[in-house]
C-alpha atoms as a PDB file:
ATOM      1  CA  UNK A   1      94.338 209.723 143.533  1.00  0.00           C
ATOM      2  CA  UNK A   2      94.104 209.385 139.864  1.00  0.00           C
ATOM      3  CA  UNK A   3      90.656 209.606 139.687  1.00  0.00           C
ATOM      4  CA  UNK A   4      91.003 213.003 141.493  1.00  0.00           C
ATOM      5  CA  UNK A   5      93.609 214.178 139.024  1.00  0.00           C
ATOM      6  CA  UNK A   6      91.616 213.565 136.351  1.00  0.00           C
ATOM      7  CA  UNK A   7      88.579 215.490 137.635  1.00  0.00           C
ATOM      8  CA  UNK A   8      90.874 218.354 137.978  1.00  0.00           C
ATOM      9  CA  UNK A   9      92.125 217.890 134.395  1.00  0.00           C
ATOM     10  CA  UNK A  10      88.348 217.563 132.908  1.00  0.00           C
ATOM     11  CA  UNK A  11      86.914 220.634 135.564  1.00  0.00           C
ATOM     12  CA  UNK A  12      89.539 223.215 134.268  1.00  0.00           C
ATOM     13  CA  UNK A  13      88.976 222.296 130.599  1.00  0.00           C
ATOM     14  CA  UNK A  14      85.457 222.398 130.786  1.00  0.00           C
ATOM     15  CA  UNK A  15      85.182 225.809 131.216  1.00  0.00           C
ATOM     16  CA  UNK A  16      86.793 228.901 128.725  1.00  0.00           C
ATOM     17  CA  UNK A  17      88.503 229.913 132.103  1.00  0.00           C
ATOM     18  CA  UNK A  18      90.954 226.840 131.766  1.00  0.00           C
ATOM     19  CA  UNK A  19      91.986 227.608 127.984  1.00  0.00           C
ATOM     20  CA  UNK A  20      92.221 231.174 128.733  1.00  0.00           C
ATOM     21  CA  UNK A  21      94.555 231.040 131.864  1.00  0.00           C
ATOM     22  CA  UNK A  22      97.192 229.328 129.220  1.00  0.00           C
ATOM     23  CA  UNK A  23      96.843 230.814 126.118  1.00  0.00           C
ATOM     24  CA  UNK A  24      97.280 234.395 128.292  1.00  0.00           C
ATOM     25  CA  UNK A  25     100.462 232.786 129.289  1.00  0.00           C
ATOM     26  CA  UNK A  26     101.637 231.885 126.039  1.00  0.00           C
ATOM     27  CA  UNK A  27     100.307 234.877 124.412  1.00  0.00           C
ATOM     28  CA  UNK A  28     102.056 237.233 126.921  1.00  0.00           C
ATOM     29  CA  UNK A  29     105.054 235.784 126.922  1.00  0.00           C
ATOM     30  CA  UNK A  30     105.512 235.672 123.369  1.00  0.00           C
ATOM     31  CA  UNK A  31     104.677 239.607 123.101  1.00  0.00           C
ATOM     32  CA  UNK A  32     107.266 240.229 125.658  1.00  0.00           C
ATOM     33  CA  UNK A  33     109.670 237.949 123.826  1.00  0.00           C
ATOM     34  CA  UNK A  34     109.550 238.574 120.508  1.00  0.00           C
ATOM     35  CA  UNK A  35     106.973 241.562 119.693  1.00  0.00           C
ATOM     36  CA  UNK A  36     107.311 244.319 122.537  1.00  0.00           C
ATOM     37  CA  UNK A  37     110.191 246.790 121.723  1.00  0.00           C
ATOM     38  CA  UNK A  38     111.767 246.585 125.272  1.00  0.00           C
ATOM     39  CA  UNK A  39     114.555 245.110 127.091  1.00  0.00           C
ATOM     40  CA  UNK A  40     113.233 241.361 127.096  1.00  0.00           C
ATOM     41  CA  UNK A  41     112.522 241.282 123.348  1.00  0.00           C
ATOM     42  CA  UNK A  42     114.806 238.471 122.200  1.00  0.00           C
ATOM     43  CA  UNK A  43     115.201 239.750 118.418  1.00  0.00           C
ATOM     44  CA  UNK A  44     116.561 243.041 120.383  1.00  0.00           C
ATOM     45  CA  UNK A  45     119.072 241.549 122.325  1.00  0.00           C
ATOM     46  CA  UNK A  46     122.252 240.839 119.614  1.00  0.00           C
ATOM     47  CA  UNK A  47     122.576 237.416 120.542  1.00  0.00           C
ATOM     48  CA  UNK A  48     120.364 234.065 120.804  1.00  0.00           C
ATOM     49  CA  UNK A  49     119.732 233.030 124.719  1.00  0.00           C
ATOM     50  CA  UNK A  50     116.798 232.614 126.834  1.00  0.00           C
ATOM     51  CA  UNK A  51     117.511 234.154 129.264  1.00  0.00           C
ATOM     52  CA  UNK A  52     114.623 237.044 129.346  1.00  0.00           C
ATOM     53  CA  UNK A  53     112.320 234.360 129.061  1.00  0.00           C
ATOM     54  CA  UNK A  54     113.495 232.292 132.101  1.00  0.00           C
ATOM     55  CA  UNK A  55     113.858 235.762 133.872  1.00  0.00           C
ATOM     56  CA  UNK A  56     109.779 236.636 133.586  1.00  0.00           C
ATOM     57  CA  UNK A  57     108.107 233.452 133.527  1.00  0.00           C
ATOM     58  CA  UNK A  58     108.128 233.177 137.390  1.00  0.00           C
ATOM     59  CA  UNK A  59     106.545 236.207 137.622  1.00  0.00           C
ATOM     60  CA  UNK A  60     103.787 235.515 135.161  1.00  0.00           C
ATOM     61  CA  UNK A  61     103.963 232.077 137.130  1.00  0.00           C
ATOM     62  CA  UNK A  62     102.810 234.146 140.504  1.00  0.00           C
ATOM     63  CA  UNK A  63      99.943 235.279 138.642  1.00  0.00           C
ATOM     64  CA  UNK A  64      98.817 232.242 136.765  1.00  0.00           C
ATOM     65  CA  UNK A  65      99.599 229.436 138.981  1.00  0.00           C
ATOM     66  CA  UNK A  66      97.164 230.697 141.503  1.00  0.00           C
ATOM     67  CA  UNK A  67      94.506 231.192 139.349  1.00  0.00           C
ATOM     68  CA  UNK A  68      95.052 227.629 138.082  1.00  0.00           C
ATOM     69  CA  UNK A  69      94.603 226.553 141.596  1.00  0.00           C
ATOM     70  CA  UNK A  70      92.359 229.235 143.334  1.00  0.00           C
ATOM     71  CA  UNK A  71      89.426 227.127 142.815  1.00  0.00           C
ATOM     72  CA  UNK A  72      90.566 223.638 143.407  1.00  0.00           C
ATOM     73  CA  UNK A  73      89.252 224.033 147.500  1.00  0.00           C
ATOM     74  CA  UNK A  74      87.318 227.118 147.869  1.00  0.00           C
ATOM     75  CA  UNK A  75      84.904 225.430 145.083  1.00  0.00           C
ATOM     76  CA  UNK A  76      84.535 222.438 147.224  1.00  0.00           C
ATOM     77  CA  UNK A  77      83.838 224.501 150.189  1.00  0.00           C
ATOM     78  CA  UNK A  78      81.509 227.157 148.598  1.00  0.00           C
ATOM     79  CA  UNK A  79      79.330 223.874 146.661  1.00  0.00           C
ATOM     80  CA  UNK A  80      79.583 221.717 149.689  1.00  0.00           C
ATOM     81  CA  UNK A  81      80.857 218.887 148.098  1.00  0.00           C
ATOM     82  CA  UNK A  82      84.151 218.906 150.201  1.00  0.00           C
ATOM     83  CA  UNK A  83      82.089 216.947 152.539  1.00  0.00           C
ATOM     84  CA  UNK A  84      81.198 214.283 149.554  1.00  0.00           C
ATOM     85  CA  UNK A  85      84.817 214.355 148.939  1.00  0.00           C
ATOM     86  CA  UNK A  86      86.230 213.823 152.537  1.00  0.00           C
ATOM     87  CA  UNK A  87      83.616 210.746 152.633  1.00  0.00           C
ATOM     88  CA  UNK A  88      84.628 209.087 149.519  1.00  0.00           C
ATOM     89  CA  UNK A  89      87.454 206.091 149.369  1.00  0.00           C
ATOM     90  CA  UNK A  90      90.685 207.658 149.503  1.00  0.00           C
ATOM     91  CA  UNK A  91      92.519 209.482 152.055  1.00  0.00           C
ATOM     92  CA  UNK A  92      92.719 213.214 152.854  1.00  0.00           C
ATOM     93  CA  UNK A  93      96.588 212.766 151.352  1.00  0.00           C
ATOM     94  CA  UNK A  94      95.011 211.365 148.400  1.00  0.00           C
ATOM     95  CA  UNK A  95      93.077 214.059 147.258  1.00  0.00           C
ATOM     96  CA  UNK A  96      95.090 216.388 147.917  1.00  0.00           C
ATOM     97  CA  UNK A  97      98.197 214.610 146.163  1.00  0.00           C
ATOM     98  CA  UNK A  98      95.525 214.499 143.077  1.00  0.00           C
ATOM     99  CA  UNK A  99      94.901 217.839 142.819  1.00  0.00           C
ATOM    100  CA  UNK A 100      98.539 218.813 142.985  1.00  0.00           C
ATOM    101  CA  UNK A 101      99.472 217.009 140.737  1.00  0.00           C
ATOM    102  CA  UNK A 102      96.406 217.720 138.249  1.00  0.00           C
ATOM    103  CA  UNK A 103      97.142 221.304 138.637  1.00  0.00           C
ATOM    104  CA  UNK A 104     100.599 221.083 138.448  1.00  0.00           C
ATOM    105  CA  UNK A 105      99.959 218.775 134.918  1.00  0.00           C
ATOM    106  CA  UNK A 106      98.274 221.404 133.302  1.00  0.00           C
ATOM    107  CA  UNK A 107     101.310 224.102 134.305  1.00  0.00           C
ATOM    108  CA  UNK A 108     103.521 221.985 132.395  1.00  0.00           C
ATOM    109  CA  UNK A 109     100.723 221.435 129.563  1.00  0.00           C
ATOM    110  CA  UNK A 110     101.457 225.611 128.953  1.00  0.00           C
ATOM    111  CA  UNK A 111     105.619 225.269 129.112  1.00  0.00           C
ATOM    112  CA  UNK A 112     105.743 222.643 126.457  1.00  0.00           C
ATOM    113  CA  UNK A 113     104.847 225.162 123.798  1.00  0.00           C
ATOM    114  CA  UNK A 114     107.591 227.411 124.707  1.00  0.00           C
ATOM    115  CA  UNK A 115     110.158 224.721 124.192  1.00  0.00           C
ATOM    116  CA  UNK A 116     109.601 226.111 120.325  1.00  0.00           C
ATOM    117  CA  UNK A 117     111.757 228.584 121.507  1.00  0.00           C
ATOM    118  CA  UNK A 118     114.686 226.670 121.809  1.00  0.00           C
ATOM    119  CA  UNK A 119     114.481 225.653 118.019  1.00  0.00           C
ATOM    120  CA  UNK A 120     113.911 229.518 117.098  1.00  0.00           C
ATOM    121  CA  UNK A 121     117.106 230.760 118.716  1.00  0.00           C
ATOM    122  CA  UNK A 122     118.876 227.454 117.757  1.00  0.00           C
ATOM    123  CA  UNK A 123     117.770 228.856 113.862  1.00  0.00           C
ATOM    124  CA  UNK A 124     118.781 232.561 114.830  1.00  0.00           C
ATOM    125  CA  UNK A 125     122.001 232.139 116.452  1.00  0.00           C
ATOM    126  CA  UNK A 126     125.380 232.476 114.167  1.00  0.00           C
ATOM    127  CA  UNK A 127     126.594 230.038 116.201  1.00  0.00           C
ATOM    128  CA  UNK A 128     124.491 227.488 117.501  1.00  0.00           C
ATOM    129  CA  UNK A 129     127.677 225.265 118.922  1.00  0.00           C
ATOM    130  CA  UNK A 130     128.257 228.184 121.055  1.00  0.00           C
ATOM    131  CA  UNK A 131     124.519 228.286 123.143  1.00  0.00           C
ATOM    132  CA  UNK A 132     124.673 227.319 126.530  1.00  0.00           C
ATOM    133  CA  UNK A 133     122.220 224.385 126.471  1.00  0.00           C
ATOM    134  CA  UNK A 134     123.098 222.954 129.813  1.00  0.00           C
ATOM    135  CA  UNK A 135     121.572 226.408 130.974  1.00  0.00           C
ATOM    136  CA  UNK A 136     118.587 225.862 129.343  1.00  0.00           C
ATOM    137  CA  UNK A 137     118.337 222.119 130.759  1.00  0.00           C
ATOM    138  CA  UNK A 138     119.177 223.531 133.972  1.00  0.00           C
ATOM    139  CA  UNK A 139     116.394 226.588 133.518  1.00  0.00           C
ATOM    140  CA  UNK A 140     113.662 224.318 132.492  1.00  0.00           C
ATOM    141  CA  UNK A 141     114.104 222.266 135.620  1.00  0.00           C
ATOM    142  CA  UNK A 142     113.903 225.035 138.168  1.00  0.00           C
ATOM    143  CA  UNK A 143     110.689 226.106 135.963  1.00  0.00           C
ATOM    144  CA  UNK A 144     109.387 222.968 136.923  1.00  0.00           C
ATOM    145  CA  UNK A 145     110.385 222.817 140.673  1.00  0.00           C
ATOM    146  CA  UNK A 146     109.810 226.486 140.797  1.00  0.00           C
ATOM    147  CA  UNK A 147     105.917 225.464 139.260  1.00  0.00           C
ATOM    148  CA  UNK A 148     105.412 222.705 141.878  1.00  0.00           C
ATOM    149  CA  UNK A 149     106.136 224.917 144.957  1.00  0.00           C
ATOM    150  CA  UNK A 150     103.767 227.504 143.912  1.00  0.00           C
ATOM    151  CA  UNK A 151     101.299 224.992 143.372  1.00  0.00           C
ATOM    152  CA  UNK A 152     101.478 223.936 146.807  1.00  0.00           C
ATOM    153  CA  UNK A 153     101.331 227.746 148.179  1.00  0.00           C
ATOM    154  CA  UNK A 154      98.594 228.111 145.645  1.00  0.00           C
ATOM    155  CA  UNK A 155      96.848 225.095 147.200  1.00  0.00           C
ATOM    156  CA  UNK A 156      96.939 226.665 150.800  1.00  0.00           C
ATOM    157  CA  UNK A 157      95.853 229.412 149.663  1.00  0.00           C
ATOM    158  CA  UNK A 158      92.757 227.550 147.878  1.00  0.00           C
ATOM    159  CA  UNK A 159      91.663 225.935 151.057  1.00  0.00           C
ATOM    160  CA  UNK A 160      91.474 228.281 153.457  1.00  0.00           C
ATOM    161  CA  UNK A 161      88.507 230.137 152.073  1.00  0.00           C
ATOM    162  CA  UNK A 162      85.675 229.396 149.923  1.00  0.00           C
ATOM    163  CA  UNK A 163      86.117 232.599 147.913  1.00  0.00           C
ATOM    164  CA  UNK A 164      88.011 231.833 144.818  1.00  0.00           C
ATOM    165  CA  UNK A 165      89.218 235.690 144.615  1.00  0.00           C
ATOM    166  CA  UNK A 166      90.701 235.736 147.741  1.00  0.00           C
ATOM    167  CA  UNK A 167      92.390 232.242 147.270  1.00  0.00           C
ATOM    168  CA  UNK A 168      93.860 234.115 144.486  1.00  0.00           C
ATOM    169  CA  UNK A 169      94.683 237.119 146.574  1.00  0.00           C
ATOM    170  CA  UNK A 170      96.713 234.873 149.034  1.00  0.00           C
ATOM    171  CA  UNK A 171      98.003 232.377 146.430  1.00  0.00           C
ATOM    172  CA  UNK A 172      99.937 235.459 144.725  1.00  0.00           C
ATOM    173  CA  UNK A 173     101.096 237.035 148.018  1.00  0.00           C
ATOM    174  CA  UNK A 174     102.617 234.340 148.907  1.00  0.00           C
ATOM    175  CA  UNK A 175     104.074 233.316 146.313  1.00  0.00           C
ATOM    176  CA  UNK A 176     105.577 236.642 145.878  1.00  0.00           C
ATOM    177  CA  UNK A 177     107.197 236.555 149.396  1.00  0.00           C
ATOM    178  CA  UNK A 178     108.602 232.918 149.158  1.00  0.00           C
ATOM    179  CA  UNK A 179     109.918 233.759 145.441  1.00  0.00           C
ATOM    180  CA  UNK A 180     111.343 237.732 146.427  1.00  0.00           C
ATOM    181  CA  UNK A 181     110.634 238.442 149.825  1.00  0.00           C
ATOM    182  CA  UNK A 182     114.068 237.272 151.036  1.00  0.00           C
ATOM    183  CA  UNK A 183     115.929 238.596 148.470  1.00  0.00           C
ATOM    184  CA  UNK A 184     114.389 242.017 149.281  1.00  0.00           C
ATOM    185  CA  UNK A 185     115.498 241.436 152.839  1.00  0.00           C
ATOM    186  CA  UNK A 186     118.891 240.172 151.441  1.00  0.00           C
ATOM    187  CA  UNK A 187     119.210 243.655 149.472  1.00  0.00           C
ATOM    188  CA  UNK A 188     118.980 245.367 153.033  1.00  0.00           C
ATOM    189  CA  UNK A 189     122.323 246.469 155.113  1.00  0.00           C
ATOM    190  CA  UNK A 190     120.865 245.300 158.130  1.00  0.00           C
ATOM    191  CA  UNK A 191     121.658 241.804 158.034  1.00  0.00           C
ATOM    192  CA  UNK A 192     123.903 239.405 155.642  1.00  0.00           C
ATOM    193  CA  UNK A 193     122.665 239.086 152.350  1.00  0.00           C
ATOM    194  CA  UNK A 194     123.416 236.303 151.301  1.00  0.00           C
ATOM    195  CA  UNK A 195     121.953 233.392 154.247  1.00  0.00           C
ATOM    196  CA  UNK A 196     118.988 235.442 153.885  1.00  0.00           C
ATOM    197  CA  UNK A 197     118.599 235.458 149.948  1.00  0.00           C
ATOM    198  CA  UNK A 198     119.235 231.670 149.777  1.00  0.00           C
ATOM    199  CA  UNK A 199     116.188 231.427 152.042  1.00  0.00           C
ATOM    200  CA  UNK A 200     114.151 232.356 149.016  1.00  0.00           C
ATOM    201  CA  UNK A 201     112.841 230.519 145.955  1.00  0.00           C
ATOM    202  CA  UNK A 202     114.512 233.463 143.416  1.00  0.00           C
ATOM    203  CA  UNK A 203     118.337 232.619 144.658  1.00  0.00           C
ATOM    204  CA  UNK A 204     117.818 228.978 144.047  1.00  0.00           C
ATOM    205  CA  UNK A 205     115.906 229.510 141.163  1.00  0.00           C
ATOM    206  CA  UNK A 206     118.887 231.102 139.622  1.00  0.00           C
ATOM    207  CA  UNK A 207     121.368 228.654 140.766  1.00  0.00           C
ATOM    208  CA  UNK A 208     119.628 226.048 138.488  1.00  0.00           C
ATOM    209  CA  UNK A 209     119.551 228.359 135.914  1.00  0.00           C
ATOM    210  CA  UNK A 210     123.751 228.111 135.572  1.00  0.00           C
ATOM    211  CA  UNK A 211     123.001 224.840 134.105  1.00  0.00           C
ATOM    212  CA  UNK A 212     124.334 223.327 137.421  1.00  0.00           C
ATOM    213  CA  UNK A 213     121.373 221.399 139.501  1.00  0.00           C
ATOM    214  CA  UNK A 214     122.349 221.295 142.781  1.00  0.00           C
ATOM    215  CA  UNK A 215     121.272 218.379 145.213  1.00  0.00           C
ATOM    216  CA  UNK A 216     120.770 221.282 148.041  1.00  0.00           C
ATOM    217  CA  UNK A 217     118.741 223.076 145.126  1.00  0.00           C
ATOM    218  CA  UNK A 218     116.429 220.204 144.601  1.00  0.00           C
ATOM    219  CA  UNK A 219     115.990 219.348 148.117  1.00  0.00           C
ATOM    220  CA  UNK A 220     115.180 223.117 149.020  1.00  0.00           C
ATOM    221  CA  UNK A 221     112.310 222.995 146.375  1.00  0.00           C
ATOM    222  CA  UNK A 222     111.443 219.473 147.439  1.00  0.00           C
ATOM    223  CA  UNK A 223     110.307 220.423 150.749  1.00  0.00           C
ATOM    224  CA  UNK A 224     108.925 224.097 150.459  1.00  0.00           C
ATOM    225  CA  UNK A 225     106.382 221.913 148.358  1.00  0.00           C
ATOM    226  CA  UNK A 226     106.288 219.294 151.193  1.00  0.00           C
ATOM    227  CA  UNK A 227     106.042 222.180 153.740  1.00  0.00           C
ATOM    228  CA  UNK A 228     102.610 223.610 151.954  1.00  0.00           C
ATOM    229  CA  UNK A 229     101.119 220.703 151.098  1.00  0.00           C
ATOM    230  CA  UNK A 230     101.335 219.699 154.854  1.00  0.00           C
ATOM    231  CA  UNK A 231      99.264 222.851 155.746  1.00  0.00           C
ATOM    232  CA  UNK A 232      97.059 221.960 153.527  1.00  0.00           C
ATOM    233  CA  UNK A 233      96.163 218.810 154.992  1.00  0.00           C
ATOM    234  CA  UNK A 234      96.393 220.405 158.134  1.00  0.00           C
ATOM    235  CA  UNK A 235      93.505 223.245 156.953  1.00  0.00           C
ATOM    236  CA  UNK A 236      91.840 220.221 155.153  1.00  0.00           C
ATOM    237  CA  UNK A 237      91.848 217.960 158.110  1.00  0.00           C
ATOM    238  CA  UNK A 238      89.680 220.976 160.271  1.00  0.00           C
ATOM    239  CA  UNK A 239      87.152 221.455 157.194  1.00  0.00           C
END
């Protein structure tokens, strides 16, 4: 398994594609936060949180995570070197464990710049006693979970074709429905709102993000991950 996380690490670096995917990350995030003249500009808000930035990095997370992992499958299919892979020593669970977790390395590779952040409104605030930095704590982490179920969607996604553009194409639809599909279907009269929202990655998301982590939280993350990666085997098993 490490072996295979490794090759991921060393394939996405090899190429400009890999440095590109996270300096667009940090580079977009930063306009949005602290250069763009519009509501999530930081310097614009009269006091020192985080909160625009934990507010759009899941959505620039639907976008990048799958094109992190768009290729991690379809590439072995197109090549036909899935088949070298599927014959080598280590089980199907194996690789695919490996290339979660070398994708999901390299997602956490682009947050660690943006705990600078922290520092800059720690430096900007009047009051730094008064900054909520169990929210923060609490932010990162659902970041992180948030990070590791799209990887697994993104995964899916990955090996169900051999066309890296329409592994992308899936990997951000679904991610968009898990992360605000139910809350859209929360938002309706129809049913009850809120059993349905909680269904959805956004409402837990933002329960972390109180600087509470809930057990219920954790374990909801835990196994939408589990859930994906299992039909990925599944899809991996039949190739």
């Amino acid at each position: 398994m490490i072996a295979i996380l490794k090759k991921e690490i060393d394939v996405f670096f090899s190429t400009p594609i890999g440095y590109l995917v996270i300096a667009v990350f940090l580079l977009v995030n930063g306009l949005f936060l602290w250069v763009f003249n519009g509501d999530y500009n930081i310097l614009n808000a009269g006091f020192a949180d985080l909160n625009n930035f934990f507010f759009i990095t899941p959505w620039f997370f639907i976008f990048m995570i799958p094109a992190i992992t768009m290729r991690s499958f379809s590439d072995e299919i197109r090549s036909g070197t899935i088949e070298i892979l599927k014959t080598s020593p280590v089980s199907n669970w194996e690789i695919i464990l490996g290339k979660y977790l070398g994708s999901l390395l390299l997602i956490v590779l682009a947050l660690i710049p943006t705990v600078a952040y922290v520092y800059t409104i720690v430096q900007l605030a009047a009051n730094p006693e008064g900054i909520d930095f169990a929210s923060i704590v609490g932010s990162y982490a659902g970041l992180l979970f948030l990070a590791g179920a799209f990887t697994a969607i993104g995964l899916l996604a990955s090996v169900l074709s051999s066309n890296q553009i329409v592994a992308f194409i899936v990997g951000v639809s679904l991610s968009f429905a898990m992360y605000y599909g139910f809350q859209a279907l929360g938002g309706m009269n129809v049913i009850a709102s809120y059993p349905v929202e909680n269904l959805g990655m956004s409402a837990r998301y933002r329960g972390m993000g109180r600087g509470v982590i809930d057990t219920r939280d954790v374990l909801y993350f835990l196994s939408i991950s589990f859930l994906f990666l299992y039909l990925t085997k599944i899809k991996f098993d039949q190739k």
